[in-house]
PDB file of N, CA and C in Angstrom:
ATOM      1  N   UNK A   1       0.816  -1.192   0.000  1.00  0.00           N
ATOM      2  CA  UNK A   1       0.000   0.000   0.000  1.00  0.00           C
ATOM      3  C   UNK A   1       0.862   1.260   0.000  1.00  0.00           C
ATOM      4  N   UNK A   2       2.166   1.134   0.984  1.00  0.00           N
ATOM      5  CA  UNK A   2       2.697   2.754   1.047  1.00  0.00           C
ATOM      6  C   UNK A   2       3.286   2.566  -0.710  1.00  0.00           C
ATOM      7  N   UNK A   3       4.126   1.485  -1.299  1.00  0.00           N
ATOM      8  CA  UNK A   3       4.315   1.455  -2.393  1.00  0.00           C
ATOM      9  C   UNK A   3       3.420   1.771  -3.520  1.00  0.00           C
ATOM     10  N   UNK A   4       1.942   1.689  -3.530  1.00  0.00           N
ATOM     11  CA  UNK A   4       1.334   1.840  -4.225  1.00  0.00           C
ATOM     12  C   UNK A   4       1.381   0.699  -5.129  1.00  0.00           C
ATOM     13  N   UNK A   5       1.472  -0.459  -5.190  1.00  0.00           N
ATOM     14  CA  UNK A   5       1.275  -1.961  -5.529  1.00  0.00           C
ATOM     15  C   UNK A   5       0.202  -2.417  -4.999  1.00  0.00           C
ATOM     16  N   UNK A   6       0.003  -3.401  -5.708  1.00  0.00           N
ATOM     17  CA  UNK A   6      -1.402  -4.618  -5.606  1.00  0.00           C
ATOM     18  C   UNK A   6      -0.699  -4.950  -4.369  1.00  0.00           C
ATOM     19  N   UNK A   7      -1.852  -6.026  -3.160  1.00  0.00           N
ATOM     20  CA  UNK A   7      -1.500  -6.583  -2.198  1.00  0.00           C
ATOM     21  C   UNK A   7      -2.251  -7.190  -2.330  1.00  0.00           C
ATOM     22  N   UNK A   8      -2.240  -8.686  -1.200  1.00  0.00           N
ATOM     23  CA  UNK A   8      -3.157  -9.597  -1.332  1.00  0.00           C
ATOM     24  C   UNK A   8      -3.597  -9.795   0.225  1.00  0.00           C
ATOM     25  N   UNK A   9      -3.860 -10.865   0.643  1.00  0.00           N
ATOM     26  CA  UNK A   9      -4.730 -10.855   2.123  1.00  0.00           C
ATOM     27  C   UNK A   9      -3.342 -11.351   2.997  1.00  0.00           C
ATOM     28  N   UNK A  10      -2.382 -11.365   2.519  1.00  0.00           N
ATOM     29  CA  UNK A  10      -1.187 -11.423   3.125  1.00  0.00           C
ATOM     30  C   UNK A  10      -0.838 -10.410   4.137  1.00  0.00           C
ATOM     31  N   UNK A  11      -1.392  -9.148   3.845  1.00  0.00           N
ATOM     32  CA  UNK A  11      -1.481  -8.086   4.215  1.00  0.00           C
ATOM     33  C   UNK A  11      -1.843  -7.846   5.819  1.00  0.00           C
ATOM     34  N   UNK A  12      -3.146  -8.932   5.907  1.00  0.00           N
ATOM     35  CA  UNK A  12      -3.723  -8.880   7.047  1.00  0.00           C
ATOM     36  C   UNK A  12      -2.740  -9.265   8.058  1.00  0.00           C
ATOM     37  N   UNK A  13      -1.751 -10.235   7.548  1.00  0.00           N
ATOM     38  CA  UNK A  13      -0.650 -10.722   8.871  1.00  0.00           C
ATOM     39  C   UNK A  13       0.198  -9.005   9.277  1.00  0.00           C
ATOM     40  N   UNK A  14       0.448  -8.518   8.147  1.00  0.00           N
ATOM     41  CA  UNK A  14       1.257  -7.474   8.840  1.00  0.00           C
ATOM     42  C   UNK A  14       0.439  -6.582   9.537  1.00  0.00           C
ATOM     43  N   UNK A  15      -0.863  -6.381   9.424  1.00  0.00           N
ATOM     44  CA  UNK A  15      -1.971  -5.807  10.254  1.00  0.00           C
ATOM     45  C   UNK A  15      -1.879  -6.064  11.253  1.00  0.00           C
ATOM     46  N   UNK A  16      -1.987  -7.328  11.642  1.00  0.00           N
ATOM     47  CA  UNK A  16      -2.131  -8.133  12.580  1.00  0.00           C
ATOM     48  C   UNK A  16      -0.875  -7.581  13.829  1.00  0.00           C
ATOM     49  N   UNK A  17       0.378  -7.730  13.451  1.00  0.00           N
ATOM     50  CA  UNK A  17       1.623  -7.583  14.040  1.00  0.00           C
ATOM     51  C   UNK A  17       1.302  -5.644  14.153  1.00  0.00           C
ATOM     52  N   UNK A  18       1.028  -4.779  13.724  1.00  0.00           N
ATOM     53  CA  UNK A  18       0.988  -3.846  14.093  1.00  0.00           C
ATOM     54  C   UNK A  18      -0.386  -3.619  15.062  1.00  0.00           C
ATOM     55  N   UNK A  19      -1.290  -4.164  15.272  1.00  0.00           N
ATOM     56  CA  UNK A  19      -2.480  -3.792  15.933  1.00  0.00           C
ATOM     57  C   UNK A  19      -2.218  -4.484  17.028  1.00  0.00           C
ATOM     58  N   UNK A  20      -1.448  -5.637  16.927  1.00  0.00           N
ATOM     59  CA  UNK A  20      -0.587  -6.379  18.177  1.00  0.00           C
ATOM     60  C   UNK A  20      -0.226  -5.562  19.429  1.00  0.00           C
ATOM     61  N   UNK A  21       0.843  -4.990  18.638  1.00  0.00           N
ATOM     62  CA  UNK A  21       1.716  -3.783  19.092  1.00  0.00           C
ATOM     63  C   UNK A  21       1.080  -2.689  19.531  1.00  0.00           C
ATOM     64  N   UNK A  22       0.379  -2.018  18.959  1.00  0.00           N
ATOM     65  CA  UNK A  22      -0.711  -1.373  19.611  1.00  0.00           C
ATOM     66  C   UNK A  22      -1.517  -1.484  20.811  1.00  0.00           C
ATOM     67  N   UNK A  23      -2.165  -3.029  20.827  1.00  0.00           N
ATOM     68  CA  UNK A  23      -2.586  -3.211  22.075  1.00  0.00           C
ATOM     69  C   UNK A  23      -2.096  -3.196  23.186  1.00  0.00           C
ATOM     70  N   UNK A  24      -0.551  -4.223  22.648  1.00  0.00           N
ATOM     71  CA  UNK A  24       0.269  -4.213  23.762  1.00  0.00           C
ATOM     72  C   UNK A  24       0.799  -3.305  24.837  1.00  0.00           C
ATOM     73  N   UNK A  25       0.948  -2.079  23.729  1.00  0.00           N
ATOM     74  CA  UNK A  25       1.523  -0.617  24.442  1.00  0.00           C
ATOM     75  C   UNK A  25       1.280   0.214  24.130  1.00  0.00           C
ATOM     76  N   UNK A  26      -0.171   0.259  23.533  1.00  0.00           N
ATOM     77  CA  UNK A  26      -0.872   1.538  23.813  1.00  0.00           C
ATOM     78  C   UNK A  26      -0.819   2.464  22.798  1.00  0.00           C
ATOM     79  N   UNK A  27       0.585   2.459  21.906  1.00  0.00           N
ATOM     80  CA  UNK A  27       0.656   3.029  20.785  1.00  0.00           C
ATOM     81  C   UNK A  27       1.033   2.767  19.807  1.00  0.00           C
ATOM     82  N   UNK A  28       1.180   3.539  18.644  1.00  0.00           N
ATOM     83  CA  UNK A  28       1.135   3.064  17.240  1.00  0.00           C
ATOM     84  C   UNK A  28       2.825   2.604  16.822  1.00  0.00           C
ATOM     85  N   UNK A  29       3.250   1.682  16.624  1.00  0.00           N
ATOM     86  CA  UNK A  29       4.783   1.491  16.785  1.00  0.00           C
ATOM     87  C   UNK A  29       5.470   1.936  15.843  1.00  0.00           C
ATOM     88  N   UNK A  30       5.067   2.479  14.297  1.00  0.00           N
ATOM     89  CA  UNK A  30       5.816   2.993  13.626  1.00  0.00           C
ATOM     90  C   UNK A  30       5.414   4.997  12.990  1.00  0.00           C
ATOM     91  N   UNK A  31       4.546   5.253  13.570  1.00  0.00           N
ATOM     92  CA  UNK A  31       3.771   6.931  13.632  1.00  0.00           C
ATOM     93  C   UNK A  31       5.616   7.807  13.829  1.00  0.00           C
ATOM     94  N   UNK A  32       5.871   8.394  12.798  1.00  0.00           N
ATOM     95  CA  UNK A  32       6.610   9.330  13.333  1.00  0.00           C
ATOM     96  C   UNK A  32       6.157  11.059  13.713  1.00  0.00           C
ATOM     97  N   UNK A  33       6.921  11.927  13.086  1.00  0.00           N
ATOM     98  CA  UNK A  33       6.945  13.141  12.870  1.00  0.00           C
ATOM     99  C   UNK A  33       6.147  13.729  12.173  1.00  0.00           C
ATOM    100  N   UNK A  34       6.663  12.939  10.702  1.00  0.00           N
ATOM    101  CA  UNK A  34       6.088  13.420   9.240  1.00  0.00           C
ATOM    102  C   UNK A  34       5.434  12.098   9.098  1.00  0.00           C
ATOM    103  N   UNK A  35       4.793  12.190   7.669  1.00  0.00           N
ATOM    104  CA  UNK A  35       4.220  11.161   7.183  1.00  0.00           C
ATOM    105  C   UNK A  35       4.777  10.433   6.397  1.00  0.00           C
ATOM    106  N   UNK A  36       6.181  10.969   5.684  1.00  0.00           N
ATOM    107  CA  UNK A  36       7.002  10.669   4.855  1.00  0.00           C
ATOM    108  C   UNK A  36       8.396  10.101   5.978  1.00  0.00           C
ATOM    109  N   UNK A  37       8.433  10.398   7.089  1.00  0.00           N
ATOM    110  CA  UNK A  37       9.456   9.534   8.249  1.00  0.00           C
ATOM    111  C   UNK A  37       8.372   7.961   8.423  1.00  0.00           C
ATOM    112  N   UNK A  38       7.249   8.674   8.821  1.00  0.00           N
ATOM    113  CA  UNK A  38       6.337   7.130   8.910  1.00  0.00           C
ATOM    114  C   UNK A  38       6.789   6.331   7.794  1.00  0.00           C
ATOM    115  N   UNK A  39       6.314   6.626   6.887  1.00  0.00           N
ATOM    116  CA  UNK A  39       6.404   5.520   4.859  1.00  0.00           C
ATOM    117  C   UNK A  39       7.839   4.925   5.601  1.00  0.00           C
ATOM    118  N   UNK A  40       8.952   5.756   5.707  1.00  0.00           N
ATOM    119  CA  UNK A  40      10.243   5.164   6.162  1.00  0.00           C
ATOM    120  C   UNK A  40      10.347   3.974   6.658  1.00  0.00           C
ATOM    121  N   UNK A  41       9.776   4.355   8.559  1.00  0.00           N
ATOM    122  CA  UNK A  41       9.580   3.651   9.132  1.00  0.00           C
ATOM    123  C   UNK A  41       9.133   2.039   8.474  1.00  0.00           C
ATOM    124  N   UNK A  42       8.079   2.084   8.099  1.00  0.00           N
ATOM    125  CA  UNK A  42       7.235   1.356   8.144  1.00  0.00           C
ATOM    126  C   UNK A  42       7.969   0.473   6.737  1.00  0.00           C
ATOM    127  N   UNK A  43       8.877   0.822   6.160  1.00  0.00           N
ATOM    128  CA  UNK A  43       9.539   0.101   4.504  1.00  0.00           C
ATOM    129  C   UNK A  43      10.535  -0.676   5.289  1.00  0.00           C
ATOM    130  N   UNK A  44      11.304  -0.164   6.375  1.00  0.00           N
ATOM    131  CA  UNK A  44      12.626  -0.416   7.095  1.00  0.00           C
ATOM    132  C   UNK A  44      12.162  -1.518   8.435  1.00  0.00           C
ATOM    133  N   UNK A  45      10.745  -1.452   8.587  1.00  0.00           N
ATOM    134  CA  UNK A  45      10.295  -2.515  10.116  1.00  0.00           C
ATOM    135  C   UNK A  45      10.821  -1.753  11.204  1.00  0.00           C
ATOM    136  N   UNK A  46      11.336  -0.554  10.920  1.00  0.00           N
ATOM    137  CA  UNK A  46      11.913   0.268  12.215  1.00  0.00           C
ATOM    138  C   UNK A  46      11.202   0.192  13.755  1.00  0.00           C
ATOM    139  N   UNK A  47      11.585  -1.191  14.027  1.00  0.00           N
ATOM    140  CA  UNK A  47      10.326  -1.298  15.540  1.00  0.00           C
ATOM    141  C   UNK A  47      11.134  -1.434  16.687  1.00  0.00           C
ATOM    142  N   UNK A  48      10.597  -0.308  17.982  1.00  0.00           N
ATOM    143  CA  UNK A  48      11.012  -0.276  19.231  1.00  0.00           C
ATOM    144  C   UNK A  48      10.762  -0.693  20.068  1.00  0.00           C
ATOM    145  N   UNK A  49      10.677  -1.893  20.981  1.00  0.00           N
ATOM    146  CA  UNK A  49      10.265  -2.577  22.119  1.00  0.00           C
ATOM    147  C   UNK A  49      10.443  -2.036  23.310  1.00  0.00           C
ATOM    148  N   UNK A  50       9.365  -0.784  24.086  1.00  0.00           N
ATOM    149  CA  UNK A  50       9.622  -0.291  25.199  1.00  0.00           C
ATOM    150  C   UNK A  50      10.051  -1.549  25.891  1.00  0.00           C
ATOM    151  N   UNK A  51      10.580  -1.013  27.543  1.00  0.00           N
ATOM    152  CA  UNK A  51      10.755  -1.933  28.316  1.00  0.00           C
ATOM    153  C   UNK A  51       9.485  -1.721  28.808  1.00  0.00           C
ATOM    154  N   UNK A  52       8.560  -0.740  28.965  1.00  0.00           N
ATOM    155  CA  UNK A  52       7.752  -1.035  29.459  1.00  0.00           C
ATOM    156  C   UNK A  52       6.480  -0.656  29.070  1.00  0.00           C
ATOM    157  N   UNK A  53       5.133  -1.304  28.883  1.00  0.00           N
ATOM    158  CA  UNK A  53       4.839  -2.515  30.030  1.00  0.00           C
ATOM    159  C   UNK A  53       5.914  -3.600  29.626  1.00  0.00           C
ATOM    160  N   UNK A  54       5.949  -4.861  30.459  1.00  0.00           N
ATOM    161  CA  UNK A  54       6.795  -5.784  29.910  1.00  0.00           C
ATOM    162  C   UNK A  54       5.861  -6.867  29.078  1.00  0.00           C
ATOM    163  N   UNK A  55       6.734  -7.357  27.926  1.00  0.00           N
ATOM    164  CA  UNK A  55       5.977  -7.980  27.116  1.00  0.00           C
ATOM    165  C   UNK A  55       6.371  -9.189  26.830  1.00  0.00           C
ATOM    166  N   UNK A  56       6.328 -10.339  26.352  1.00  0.00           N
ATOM    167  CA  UNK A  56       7.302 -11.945  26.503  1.00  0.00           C
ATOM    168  C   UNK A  56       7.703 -11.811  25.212  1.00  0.00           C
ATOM    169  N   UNK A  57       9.071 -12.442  25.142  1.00  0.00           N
ATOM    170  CA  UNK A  57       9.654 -12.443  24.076  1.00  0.00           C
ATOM    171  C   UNK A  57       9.283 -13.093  22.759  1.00  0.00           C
ATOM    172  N   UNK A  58       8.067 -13.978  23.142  1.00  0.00           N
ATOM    173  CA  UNK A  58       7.088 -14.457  22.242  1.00  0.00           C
ATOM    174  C   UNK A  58       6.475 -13.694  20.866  1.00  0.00           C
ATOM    175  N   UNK A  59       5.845 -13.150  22.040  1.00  0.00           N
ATOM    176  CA  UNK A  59       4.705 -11.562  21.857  1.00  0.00           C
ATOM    177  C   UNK A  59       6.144 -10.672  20.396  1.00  0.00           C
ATOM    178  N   UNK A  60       6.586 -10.807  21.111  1.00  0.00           N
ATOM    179  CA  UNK A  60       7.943  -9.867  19.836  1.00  0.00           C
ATOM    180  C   UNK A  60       8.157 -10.364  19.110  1.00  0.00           C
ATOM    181  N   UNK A  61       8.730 -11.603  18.967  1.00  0.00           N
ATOM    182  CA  UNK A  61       9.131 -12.523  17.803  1.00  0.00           C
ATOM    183  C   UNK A  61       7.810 -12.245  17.078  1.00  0.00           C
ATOM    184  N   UNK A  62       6.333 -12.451  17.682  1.00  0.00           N
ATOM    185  CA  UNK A  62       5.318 -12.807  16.594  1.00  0.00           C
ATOM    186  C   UNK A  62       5.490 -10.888  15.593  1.00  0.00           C
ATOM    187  N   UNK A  63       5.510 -10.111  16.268  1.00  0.00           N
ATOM    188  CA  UNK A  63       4.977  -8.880  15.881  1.00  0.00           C
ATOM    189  C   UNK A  63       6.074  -8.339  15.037  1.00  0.00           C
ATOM    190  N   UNK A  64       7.950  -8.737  15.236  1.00  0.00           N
ATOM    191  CA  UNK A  64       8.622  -8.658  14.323  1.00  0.00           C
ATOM    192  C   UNK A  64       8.333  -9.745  12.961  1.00  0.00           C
ATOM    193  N   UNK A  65       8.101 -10.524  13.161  1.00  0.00           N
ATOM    194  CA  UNK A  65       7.416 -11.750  12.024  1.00  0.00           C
ATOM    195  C   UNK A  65       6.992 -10.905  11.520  1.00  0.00           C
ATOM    196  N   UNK A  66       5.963 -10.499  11.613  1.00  0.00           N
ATOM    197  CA  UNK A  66       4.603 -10.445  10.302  1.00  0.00           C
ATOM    198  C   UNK A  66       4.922  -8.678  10.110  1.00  0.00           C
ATOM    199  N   UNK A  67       5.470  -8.019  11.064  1.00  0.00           N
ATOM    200  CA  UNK A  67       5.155  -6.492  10.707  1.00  0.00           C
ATOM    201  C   UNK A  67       6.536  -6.228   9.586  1.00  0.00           C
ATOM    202  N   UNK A  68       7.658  -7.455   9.127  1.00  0.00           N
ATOM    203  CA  UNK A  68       8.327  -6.820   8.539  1.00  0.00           C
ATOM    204  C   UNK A  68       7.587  -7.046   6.968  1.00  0.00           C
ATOM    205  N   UNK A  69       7.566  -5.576   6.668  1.00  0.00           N
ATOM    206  CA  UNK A  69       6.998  -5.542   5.170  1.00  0.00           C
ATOM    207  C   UNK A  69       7.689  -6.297   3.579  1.00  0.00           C
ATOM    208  N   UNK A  70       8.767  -6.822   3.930  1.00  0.00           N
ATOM    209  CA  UNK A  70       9.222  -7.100   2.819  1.00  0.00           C
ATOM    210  C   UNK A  70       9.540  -9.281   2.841  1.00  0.00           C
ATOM    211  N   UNK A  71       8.741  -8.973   4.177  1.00  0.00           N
ATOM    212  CA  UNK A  71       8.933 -10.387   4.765  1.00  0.00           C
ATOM    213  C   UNK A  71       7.502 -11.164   5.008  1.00  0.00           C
ATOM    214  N   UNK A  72       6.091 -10.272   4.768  1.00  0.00           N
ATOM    215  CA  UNK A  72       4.957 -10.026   5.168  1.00  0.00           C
ATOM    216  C   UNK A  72       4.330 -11.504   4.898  1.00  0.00           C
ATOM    217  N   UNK A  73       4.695 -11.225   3.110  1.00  0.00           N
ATOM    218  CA  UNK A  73       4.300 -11.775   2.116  1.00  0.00           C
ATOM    219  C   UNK A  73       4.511 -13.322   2.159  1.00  0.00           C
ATOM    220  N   UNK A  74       5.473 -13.767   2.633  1.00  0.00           N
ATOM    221  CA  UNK A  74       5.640 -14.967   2.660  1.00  0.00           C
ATOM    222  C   UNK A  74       5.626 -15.261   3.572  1.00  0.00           C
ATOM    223  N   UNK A  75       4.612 -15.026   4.919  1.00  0.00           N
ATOM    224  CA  UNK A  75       4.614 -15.761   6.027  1.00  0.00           C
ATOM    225  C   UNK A  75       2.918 -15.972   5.871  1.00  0.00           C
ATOM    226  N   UNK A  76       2.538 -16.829   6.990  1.00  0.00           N
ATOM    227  CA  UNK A  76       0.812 -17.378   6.880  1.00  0.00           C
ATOM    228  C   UNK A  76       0.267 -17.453   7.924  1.00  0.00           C
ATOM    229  N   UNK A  77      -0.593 -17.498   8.498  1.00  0.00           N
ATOM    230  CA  UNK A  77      -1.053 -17.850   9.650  1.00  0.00           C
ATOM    231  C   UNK A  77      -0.946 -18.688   9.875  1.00  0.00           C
ATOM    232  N   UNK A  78      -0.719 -20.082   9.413  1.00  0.00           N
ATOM    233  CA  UNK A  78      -0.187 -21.144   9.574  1.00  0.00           C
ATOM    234  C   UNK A  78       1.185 -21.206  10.538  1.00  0.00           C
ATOM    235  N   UNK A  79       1.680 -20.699   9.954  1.00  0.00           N
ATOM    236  CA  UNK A  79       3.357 -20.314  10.003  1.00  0.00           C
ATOM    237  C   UNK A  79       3.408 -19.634  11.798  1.00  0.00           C
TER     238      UNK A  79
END
């Protein structure tokens, strides 16, 4: 989507890993400044794991999984 390319329901996993993240801590994990630092963010997986609240290292592995965008695509819910 920030590319402006077709996507498929693959999509929903990286949804998934960002709304994760969200719940977890309350805020949006890749929102910068600009909107054009966000696109950044969000091409690069640029993700920060407060220490706090504390979260299991589980919980991270899943939300780095699926939120990296160039990695999105080939993972499943299966997976």
């Amino acid at each position: 989507m920030v590319e402006n390319k077709a996507h498929d329901s693959a999509v929903d996993n990286w949804t998934l890993g960002i709304l994760c993240y969200e719940f977890l801590y309350g805020a949006p994990p890749l929102e910068a400044e600009s909107q054009s630092d966000t696109f950044r963010r969000i091409m690069k997986a640029d993700l920060n794991f407060p220490s706090s609240p504390p979260v299991s290292a589980e919980a991270k592995n899943l939300i780095s999984l699926v939120s990296n965008i160039h990695k999105f695509s080939l993972q499943t819910c299966m997976e």
